[in-house]
Protein backbone atom coordinates (compact mmCIF):
# COMPACT_ATOMS: atom_id res chain seq x y z
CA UNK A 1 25.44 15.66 45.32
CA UNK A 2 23.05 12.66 45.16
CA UNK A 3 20.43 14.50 45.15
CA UNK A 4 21.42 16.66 42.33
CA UNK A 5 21.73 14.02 40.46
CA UNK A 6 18.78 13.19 41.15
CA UNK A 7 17.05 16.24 39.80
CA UNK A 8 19.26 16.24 36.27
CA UNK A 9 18.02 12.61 35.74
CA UNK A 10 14.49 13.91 36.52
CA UNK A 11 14.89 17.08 34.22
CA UNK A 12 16.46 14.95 31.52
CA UNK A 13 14.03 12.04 31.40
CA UNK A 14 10.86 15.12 31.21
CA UNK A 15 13.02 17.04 28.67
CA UNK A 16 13.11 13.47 26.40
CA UNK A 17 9.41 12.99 27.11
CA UNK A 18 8.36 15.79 25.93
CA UNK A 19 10.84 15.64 22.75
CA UNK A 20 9.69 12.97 21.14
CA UNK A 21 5.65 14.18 20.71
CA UNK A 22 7.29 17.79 19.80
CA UNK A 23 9.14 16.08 16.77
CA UNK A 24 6.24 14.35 15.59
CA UNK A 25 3.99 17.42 15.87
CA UNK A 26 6.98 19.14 13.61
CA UNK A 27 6.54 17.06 10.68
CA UNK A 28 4.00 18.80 8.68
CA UNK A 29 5.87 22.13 9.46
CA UNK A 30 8.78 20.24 8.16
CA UNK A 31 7.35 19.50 5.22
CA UNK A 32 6.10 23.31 4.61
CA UNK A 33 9.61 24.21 5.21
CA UNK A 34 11.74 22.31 2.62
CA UNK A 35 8.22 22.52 0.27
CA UNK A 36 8.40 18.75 -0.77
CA UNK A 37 6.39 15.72 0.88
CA UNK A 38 8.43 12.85 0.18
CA UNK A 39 6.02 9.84 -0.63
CA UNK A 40 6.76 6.21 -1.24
CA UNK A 41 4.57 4.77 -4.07
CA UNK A 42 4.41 1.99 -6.41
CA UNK A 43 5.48 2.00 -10.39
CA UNK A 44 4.32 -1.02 -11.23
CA UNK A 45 1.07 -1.44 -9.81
CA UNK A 46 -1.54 -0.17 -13.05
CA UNK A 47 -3.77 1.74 -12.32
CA UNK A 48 -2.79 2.45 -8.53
CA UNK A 49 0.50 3.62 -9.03
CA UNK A 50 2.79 2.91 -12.44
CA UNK A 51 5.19 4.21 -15.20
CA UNK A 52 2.73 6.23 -18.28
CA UNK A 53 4.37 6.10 -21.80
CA UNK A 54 7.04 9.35 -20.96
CA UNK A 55 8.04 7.40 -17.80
CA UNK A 56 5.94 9.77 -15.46
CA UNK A 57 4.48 7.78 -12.51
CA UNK A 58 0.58 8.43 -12.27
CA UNK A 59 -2.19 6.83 -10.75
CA UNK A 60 -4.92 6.48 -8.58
CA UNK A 61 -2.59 6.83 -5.69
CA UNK A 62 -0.50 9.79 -7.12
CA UNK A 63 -4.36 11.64 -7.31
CA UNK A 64 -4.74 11.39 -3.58
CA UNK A 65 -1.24 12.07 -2.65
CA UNK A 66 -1.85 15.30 -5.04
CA UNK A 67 -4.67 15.77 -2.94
CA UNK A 68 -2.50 15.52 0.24
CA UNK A 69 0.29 18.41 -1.15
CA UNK A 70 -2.45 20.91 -2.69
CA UNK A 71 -3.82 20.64 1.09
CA UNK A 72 0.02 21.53 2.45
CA UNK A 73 1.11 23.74 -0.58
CA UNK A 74 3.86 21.75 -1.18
CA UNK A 75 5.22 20.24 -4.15
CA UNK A 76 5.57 16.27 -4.67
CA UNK A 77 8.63 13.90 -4.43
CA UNK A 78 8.10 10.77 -5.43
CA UNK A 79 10.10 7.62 -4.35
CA UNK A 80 8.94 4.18 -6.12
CA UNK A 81 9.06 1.56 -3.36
CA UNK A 82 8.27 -2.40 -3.24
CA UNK A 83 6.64 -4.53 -0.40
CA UNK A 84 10.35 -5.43 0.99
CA UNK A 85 11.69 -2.03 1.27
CA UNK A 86 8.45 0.82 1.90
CA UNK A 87 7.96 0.23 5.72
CA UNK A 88 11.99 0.72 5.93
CA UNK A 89 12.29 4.15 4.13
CA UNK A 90 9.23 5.10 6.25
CA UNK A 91 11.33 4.53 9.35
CA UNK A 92 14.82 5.75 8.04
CA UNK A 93 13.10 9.40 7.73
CA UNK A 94 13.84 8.43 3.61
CA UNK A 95 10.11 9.15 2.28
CA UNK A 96 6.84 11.33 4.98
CA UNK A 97 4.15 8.61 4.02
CA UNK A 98 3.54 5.46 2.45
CA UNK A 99 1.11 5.60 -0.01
CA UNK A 100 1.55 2.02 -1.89
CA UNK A 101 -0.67 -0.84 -2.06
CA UNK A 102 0.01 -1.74 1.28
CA UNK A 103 -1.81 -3.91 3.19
CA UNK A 104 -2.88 -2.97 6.87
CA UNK A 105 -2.27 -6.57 9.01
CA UNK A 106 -1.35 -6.58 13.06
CA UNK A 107 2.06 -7.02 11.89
CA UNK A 108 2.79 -3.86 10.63
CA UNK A 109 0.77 -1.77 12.76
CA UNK A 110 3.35 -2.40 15.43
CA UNK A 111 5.84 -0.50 12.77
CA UNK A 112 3.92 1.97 11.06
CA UNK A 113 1.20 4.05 11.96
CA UNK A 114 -2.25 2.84 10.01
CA UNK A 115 -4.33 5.65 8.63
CA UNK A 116 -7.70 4.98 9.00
CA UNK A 117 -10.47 4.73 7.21
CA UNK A 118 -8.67 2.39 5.24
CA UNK A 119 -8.36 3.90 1.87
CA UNK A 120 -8.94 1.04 -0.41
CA UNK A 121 -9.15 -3.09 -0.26
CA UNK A 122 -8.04 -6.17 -2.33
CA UNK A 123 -8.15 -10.17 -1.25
CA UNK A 124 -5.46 -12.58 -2.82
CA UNK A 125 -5.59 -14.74 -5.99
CA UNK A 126 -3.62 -15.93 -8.90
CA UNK A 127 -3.06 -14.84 -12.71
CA UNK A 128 -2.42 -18.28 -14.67
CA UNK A 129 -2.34 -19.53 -18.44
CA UNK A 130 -5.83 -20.93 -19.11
CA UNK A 131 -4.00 -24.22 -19.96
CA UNK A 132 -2.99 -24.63 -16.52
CA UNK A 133 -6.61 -25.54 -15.69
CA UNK A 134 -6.65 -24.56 -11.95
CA UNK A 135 -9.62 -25.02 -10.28
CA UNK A 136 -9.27 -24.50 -6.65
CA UNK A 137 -6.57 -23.11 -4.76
CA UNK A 138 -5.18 -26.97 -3.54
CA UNK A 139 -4.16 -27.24 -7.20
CA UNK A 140 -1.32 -25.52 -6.17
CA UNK A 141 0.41 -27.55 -3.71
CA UNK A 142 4.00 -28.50 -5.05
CA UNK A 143 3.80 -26.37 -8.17
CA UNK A 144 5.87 -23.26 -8.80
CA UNK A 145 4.33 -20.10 -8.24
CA UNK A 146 5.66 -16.78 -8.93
CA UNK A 147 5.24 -14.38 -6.01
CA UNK A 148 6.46 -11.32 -4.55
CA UNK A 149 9.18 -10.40 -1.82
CA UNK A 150 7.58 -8.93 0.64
CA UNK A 151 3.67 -9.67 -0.01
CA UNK A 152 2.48 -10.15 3.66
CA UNK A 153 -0.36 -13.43 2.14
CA UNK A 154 2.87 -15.18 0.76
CA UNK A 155 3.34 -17.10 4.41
CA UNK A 156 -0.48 -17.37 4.58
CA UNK A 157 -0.75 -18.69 0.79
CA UNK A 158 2.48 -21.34 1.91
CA UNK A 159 1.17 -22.56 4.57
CA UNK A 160 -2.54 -23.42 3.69
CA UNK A 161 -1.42 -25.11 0.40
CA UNK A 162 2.01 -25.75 0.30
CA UNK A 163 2.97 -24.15 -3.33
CA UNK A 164 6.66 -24.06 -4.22
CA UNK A 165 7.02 -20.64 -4.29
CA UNK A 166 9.76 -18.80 -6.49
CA UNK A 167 9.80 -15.01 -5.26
CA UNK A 168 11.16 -11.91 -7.03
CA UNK A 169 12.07 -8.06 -6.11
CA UNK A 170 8.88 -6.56 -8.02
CA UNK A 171 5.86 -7.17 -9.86
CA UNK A 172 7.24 -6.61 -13.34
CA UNK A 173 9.59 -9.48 -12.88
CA UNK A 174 7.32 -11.92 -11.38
CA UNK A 175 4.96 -11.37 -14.67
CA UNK A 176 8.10 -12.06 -17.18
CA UNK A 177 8.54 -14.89 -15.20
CA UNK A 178 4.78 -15.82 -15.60
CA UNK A 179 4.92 -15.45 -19.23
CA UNK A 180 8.07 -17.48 -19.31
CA UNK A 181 7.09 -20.27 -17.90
CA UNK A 182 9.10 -20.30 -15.03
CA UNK A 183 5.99 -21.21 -12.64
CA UNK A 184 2.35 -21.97 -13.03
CA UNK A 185 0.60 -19.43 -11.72
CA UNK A 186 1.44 -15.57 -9.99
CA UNK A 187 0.15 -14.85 -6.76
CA UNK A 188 -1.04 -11.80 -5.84
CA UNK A 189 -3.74 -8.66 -5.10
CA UNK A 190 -6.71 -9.64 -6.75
CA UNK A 191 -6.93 -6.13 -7.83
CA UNK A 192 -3.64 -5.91 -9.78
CA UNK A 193 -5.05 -9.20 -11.57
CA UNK A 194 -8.55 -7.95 -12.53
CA UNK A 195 -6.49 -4.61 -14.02
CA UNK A 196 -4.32 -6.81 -15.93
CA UNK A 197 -6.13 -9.02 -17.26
CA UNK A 198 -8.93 -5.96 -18.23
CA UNK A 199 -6.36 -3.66 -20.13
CA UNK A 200 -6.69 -4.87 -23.38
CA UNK A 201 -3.26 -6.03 -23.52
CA UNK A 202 -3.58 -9.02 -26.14
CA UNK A 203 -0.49 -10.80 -24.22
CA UNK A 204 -2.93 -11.71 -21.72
CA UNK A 205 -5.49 -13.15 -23.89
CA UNK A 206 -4.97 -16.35 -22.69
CA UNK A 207 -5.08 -16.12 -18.91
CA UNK A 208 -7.40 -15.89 -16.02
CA UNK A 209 -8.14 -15.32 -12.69
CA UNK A 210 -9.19 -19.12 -11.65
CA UNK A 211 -9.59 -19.08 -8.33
CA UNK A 212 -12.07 -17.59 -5.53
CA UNK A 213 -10.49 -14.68 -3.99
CA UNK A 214 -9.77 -14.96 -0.51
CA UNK A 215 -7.91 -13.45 2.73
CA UNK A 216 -9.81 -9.98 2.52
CA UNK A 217 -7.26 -7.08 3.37
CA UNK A 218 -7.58 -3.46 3.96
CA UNK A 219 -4.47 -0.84 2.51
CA UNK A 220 -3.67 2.12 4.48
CA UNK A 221 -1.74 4.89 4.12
CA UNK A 222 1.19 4.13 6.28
CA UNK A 223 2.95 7.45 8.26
CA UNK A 224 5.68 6.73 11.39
CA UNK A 225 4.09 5.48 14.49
CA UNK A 226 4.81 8.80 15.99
CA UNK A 227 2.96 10.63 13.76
CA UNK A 228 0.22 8.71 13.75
CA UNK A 229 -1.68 10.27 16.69
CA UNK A 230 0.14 13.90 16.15
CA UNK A 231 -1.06 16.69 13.37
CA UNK A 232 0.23 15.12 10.39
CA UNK A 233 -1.87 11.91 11.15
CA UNK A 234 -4.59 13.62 12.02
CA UNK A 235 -4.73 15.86 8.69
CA UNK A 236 -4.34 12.39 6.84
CA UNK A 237 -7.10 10.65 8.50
CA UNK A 238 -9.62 13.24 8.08
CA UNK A 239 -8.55 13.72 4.34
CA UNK A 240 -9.54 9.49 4.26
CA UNK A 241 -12.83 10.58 6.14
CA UNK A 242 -13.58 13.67 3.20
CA UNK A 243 -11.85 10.76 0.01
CA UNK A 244 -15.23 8.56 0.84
CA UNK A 245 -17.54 10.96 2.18
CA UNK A 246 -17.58 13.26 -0.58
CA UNK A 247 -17.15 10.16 -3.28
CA UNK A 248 -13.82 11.08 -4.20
CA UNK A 249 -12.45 7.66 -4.26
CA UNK A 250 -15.18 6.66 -6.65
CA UNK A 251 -14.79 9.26 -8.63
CA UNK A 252 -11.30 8.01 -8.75
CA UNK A 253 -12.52 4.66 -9.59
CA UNK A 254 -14.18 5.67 -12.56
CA UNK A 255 -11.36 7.82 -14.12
CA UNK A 256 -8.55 4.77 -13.83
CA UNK A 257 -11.28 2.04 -14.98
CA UNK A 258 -11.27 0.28 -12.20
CA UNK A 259 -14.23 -1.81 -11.37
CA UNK A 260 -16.40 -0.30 -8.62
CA UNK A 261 -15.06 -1.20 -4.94
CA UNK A 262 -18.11 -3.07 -2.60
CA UNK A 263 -15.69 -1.78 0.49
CA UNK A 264 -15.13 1.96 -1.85
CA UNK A 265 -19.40 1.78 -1.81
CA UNK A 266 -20.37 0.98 2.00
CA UNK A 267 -17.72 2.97 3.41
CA UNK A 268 -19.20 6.11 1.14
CA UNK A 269 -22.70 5.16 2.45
CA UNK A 270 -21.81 4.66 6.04
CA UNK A 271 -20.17 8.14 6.30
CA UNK A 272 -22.42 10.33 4.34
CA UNK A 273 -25.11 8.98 6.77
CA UNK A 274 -23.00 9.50 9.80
């Protein structure tokens, strides 16, 4: 008896091994089955990922997950996520990828698989009123600053110079907040900034980008740490690979008017050498 036992434990333990890289290697036939990938983005992130005027979300970000479905033949679901909430949905089987302005740190590799190359890059900085006269980032300490939940350099930000921060659910609200008053200065992506304060939009007029940039980060495309070494990872990564080798993300670049990338540059160098 014991040693039957023994034997169903053994069978059972190979029979969950093997499970769990079978279900990864299932998800892009998943996705061909139902037709859809089911992406997380950002709507409030011009020109990466936000709202046009008949409330369609487009972007530089929608482009490459178009990319990603023309390569499936699959149509596009999009779900609008914030820094709090994407890494979540990723996990709860909600959305297939993350494709979001999100920062790759140590932190959230141990959650979510990290496509690499890295797709993109931003460093962190502040939109304030011109009046507010900042000059370096120790201006801040003790003053309100508008930031949001979730932003992985808000603990980096608070503990290098002590700002009172006031956080909110999404960009949109931190920026009313901005304009109201309510704090100082808004921390965030440096790219977001330079975007904002390049549009044109005369409500802006009288703001800036004071400080030197700093904290360097890298944004992936996030998939489920189990996918990450299986097919669907795989197919991701060397779509990344072909996005800078063949210029694509430049090209990209160009059509949202986004000022050209230093990282977007070398990494378009490096592999067209390579």
């Amino acid at each position: 008896m014991k040693r039957l036992l023994r034997i169903a434990l053994s069978t059972a333990v190979v029979a969950l091994g093997l499970a769990a890289p079978a279900a990864a290697q299932d998800t892009i036939a998943q996705i061909k089955q139902k037709g859809t990938i089911v992406v997380g983005v950002k709507n409030d992130y011009k020109p990466w990922g936000f709202l046009d005027p008949s409330g369609k979300i487009v972007g530089l970000e929608i482009d490459l997950i178009d990319d990603v479905a023309k390569k499936l033949g699959v149509k596009v679901e999009m779900i609008p996520v914030t820094a709090a909430n994407r890494m979540e949905f990723l996990q709860q089987g909600r959305i297939d990828m993350i494709v979001a302005t999100m920062g790759d740190t140590e932190a959230r590799r141990k959650v979510v698989g990290m496509i690499e190359p890295n797709y993109y890059a931003g460093a962190t900085n502040v939109l304030a009123p011109k009046s507010a006269n900042l000059k370096q980032w120790s201006d801040l300490k003790g003053r309100k600053v508008c930031a949001v939940q979730g932003a992985y350099y808000n603990r980096r930000v608070s503990e290098m110079y002590a700002p009172d921060l006031v956080v909110f659910p999404a960009v949109p609200d931190a920026l009313n907040a901005l304009q109201g008053g309510n704090c100082i200065a808004f921390l965030f992506d440096d790219t977001l900034i330079v975007s904002t304060l390049s549009g044109g939009d005369a409500k802006w007029a009288n703001y800036e980008m004071p400080l030197v940039s700093e904290d360097p980060q890298l944004w992936a495309i996030g998939v489920r740490l189990s996918d990450l070494n299986a097919p669907f990872g795989k197919l991701i990564k060397d779509m990344s690979v072909e996005w800078h080798k063949s210029g694509r993300l430049l090209e990209l670049e160009r059509k949202w008017g986004i000022k050209q990338s230093p990282y977007l540059i070398e990494q378009n160098r490096k592999l067209k050498s390579s």
